[in-house]
Protein backbone atom coordinates (compact mmCIF):
# COMPACT_ATOMS: atom_id res chain seq x y z
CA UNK A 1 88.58 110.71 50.85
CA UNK A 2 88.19 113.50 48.61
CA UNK A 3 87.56 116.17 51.08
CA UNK A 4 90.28 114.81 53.33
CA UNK A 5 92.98 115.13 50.81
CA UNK A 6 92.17 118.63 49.72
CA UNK A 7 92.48 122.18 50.83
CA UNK A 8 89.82 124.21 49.28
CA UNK A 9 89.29 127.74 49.22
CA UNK A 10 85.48 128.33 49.15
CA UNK A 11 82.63 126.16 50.19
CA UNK A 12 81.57 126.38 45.89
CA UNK A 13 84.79 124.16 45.47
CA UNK A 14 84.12 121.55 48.46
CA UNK A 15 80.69 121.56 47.00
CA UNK A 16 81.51 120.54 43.97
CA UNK A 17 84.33 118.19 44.45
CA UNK A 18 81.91 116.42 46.70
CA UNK A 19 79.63 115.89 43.97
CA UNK A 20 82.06 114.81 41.36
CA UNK A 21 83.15 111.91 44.10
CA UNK A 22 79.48 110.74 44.48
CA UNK A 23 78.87 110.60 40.92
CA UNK A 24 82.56 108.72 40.64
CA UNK A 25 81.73 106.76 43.44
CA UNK A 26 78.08 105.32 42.18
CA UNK A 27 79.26 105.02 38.28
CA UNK A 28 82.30 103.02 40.17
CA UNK A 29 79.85 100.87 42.48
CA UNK A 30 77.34 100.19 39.51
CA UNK A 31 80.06 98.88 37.11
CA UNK A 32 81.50 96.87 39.55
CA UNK A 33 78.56 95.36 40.67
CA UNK A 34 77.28 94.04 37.11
């Protein structure tokens, strides 16, 4: 999704984007499992 949505400039911002949607993701997933 986030990738998809996006046009980045340099692989340093796909990079990190990516990583701040798998952190969002799992924090997401965790709260909504407990």
């Amino acid at each position: 999704e986030e990738v998809y949505l996006k046009a980045y400039q340099t692989l340093t911002e796909v990079q990190a984007a990516i990583g701040w949607y798998i952190n969002f993701y799992n924090r997401n997933r965790i709260s909504n499992i407990a």
